[in-house]
Protein backbone atom coordinates (compact mmCIF):
# COMPACT_ATOMS: atom_id res chain seq x y z
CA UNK A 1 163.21 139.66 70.51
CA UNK A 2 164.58 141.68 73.24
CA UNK A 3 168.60 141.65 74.24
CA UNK A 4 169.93 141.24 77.99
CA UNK A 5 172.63 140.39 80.01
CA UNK A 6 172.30 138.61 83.74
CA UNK A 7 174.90 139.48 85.92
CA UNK A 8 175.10 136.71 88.49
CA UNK A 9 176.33 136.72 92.62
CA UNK A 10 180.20 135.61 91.66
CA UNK A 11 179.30 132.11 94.11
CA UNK A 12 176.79 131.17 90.75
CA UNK A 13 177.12 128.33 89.30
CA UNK A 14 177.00 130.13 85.74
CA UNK A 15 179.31 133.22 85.17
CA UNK A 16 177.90 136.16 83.61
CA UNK A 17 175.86 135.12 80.48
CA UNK A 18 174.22 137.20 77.61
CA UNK A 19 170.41 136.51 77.51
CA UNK A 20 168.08 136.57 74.47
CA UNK A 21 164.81 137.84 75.67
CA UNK A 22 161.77 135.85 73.36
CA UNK A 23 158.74 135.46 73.43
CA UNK A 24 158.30 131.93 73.89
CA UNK A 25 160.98 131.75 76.75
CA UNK A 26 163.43 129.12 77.54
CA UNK A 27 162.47 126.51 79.99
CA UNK A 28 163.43 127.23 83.50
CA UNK A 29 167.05 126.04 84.99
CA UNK A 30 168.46 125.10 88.43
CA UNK A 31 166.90 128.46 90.60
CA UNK A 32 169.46 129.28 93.25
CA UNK A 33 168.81 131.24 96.00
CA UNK A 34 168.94 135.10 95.77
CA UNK A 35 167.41 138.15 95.35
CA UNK A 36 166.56 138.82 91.70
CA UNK A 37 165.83 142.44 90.28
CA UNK A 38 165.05 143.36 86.65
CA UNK A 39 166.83 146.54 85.37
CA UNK A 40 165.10 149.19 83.37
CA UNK A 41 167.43 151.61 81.48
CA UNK A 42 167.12 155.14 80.82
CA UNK A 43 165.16 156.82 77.52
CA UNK A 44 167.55 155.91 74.41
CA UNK A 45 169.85 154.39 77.04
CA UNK A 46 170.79 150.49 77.07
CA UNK A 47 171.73 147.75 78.98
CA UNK A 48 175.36 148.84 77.89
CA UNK A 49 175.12 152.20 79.82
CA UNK A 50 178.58 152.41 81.75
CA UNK A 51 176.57 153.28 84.95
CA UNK A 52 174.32 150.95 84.19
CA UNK A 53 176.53 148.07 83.42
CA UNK A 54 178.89 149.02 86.84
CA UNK A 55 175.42 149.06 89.24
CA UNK A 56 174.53 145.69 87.92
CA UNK A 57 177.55 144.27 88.72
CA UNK A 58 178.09 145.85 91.68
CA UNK A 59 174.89 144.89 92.92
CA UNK A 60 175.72 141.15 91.79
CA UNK A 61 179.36 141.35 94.14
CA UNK A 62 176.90 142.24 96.94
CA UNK A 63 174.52 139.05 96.11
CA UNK A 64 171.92 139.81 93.97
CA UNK A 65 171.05 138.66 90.84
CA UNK A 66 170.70 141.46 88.05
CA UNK A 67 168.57 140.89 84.28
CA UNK A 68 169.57 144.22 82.51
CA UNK A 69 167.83 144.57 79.23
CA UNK A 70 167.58 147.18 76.04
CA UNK A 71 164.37 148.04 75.44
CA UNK A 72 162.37 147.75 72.02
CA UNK A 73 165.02 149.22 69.19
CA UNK A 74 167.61 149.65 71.22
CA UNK A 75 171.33 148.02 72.31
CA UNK A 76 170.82 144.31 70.93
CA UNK A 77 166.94 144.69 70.61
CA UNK A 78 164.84 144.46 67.63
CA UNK A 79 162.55 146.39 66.56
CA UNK A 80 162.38 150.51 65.45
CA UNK A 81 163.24 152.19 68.50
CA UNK A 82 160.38 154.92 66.60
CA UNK A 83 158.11 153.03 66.38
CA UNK A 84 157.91 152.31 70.23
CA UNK A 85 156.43 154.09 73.48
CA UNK A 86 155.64 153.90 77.03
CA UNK A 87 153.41 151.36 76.51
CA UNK A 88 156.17 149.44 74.44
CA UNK A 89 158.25 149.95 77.51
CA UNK A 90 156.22 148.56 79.86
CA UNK A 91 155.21 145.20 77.35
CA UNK A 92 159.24 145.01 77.17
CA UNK A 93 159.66 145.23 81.19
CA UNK A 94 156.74 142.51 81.62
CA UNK A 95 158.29 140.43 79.15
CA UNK A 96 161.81 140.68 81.17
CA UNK A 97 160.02 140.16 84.24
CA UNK A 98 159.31 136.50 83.13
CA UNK A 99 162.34 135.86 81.58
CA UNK A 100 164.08 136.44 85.12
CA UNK A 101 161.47 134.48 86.56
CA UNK A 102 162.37 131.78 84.12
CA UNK A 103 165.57 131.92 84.33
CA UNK A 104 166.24 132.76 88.02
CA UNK A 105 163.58 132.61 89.66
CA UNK A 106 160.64 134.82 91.39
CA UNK A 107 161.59 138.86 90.32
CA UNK A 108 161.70 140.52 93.61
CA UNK A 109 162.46 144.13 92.65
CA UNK A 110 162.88 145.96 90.04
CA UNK A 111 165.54 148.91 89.77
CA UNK A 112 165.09 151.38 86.79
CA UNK A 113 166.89 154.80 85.77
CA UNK A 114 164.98 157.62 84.98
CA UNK A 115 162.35 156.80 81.85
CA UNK A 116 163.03 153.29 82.91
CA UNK A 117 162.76 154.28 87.13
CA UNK A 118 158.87 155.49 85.50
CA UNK A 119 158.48 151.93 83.30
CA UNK A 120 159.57 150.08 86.78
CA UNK A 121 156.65 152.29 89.14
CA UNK A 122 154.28 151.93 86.71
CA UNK A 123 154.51 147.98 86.38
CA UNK A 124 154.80 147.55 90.60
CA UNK A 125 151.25 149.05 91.09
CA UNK A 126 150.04 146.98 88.09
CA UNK A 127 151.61 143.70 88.18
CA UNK A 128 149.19 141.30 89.41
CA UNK A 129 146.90 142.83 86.58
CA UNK A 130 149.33 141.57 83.94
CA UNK A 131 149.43 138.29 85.44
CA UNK A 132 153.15 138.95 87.01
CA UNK A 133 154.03 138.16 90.92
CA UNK A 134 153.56 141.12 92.85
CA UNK A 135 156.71 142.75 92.87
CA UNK A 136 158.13 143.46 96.74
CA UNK A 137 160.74 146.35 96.08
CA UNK A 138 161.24 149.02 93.85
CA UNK A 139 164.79 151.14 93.21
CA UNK A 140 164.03 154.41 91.53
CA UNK A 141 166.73 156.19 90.02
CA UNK A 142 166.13 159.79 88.49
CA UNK A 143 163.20 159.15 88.31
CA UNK A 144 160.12 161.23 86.29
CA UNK A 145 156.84 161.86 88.43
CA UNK A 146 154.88 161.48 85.25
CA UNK A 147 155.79 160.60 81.01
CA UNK A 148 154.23 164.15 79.66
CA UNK A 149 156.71 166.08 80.86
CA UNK A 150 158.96 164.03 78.27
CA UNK A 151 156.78 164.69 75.09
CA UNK A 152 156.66 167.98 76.09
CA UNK A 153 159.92 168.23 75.80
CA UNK A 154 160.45 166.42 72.85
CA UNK A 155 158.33 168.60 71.28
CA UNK A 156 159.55 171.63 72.16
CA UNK A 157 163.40 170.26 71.04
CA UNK A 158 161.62 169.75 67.28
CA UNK A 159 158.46 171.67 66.58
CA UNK A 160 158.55 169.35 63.26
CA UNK A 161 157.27 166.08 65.68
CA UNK A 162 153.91 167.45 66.22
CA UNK A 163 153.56 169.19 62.85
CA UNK A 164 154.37 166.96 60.14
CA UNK A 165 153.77 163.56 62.58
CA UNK A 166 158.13 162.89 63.09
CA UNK A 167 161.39 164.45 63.46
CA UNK A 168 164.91 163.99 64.45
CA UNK A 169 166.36 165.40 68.08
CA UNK A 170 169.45 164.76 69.23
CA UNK A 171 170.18 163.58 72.48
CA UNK A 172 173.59 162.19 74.10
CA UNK A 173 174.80 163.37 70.99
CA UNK A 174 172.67 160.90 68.60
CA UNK A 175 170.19 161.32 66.49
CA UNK A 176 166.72 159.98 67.09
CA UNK A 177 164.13 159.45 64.92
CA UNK A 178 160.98 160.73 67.03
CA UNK A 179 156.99 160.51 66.14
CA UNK A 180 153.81 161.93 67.48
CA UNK A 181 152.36 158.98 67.79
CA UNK A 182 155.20 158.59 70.54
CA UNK A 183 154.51 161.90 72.35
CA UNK A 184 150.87 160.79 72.09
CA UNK A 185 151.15 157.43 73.86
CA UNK A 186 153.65 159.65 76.58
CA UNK A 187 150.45 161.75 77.12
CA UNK A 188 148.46 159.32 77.30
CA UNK A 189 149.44 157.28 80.09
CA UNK A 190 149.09 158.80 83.82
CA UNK A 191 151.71 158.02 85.66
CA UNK A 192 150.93 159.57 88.68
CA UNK A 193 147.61 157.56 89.39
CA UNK A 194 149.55 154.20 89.00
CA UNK A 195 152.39 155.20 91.48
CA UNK A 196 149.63 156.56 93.50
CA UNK A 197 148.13 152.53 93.47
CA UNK A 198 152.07 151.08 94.85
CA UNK A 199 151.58 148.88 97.38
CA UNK A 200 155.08 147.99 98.02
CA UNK A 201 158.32 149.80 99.54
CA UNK A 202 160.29 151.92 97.25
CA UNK A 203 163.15 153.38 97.67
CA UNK A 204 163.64 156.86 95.64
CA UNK A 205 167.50 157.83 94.53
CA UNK A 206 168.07 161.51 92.89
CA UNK A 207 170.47 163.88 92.86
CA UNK A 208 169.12 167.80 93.54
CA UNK A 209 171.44 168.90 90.85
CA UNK A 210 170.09 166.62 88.40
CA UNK A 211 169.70 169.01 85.47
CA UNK A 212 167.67 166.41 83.22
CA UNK A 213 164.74 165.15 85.72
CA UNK A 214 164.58 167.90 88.73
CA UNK A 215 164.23 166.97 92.65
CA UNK A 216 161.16 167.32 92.70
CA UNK A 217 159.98 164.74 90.89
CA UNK A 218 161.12 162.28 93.28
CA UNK A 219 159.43 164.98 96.14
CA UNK A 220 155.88 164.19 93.75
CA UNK A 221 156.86 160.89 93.77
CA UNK A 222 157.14 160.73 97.20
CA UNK A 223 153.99 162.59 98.03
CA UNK A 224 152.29 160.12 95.63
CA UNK A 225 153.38 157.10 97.49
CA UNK A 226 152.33 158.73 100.94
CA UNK A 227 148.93 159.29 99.87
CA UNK A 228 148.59 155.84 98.88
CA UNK A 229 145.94 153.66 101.28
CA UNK A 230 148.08 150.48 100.63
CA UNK A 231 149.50 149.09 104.29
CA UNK A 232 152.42 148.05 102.22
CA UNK A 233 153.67 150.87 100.62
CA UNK A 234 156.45 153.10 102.06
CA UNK A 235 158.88 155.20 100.51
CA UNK A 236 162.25 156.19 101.39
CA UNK A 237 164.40 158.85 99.61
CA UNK A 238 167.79 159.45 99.36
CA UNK A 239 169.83 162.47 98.44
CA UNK A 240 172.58 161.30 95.25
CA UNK A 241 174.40 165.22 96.17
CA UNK A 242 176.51 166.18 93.12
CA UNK A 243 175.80 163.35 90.88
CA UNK A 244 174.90 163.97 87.71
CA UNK A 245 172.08 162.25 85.92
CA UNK A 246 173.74 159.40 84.40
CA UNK A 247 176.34 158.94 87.00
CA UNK A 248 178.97 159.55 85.05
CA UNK A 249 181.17 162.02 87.08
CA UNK A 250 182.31 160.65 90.08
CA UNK A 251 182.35 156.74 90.68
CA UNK A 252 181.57 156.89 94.15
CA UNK A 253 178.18 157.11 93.04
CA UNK A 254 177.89 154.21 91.56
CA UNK A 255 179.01 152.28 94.64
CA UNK A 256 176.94 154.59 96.85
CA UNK A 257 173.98 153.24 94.75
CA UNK A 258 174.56 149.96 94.84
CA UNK A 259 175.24 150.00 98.58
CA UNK A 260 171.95 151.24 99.20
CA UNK A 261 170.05 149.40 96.38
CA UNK A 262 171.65 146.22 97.78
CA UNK A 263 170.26 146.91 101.50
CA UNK A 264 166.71 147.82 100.20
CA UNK A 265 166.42 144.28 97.88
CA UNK A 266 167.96 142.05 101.09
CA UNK A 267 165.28 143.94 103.43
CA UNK A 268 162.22 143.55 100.93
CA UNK A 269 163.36 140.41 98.95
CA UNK A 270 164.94 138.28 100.36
């Protein structure tokens, strides 16, 4: 069972609720009438992220409705955060999907930060195929152009991973529990053919001094999207200058990003 929280447009008839994600979901309620987006945190990130939680909300002041989630393992989630993967990622994003649906009504957009911006890209071009509504808008924040570039480094932070099949590496000052079978699933999936296959506007968000993804991930990103043959698909970027990669330094950023996250779901989703 997955963990989430729905932040709700303050004129809801429900206040801000917790949400318990299974898989036989609960049958749908009164739908009101907004914009809903599902939000995909980072790589060992959760729903509980302080950027995470203050884009969410400030996306909900500005009318839309928010499901932010922990994946597999993490935050309130079951499961062995090890034991999971990209493709565990994207089962967990499908299965928030119709939750939302469920719960709020058709998911519009989706809005996901960094190893969850590549989760959200990867589900757009692929959504139909799962038997999802097509989704109309995607937010990507910091962003990866690809998921080897993440076992790669994974593996280079612990030599152990690939050698003996696990290892520990810390990151944001935890330790985590990583296996090969991880890094192979991360290789495994290509990333850059599915956002190739979009065929709906995205809008790309990432800071040039981002020291965890780079730039130009969200330039390949870009060029990705611009090669696709889709009549639907567009892509917009926008410079996040100074801002770190979890948005943790200045707040501004967070209200920056949920100005222009806002605009994008109102054009595409409303």
């Amino acid at each position: 069972m997955l963990a989430g929280i729905i932040d709700r447009p303050e004129n809801s008839s429900a206040a801000n609720s917790p949400a318990n994600l299974p898989v036989d979901h609960r049958p749908s309620g009164e739908v009101e009438n907004w914009p809903v987006v599902v939000f995909s945190h980072c790589f060992t990130c959760n729903k509980d992220l302080k950027s995470t939680v203050r884009i969410a909300r400030a996306l909900a002041d500005r009318g839309i409705a928010v499901l932010r989630f922990d994946m597999t393992g993490l935050g309130g989630s079951q499961g062995d955060f090890s034991q999971s993967n990209f493709s565990t990622n994207l089962a967990d994003l499908s299965a928030a999907i119709r939750f939302a649906t469920d719960e709020l009504g058709p998911v519009g957009g989706l809005l996901g930060h960094s190893f969850g911006g590549a989760a959200s890209l990867a589900i757009a071009s692929q959504a139909s195929s799962d038997g999802l509504q097509p989704i109309r808008a995607v937010v990507s924040l910091a962003a990866p152009s690809d998921t080897t570039h993440l076992a790669d480094l994974l593996s280079s932070m612990n030599p152990a991973i690939q050698r003996e099949g696990f290892g520990k590496v810390t990151i944001g000052g935890l330790e985590w529990t990583i296996r090969r079978e991880m890094l192979d699933d991360f290789r495994n999936h290509d990333l850059p053919k599915r956002i190739s296959e979009i065929n709906c506007p995205v809008l790309l968000l990432h800071s040039p001094v981002d020291k965890t993804v780079r730039f130009d991930h969200a330039l390949r990103i870009m060029s990705l999207i611009n090669s696709s043959s889709s009549l639907e698909a567009s892509v917009s970027l926008a410079s996040l200058s100074e801002a770190d990669h979890l948005l943790a330094g200045n707040p501004a950023d967070i209200q920056y990003v949920a100005s222009l996250a806002s605009a994008f779901f109102r054009r595409f989703c409303a």
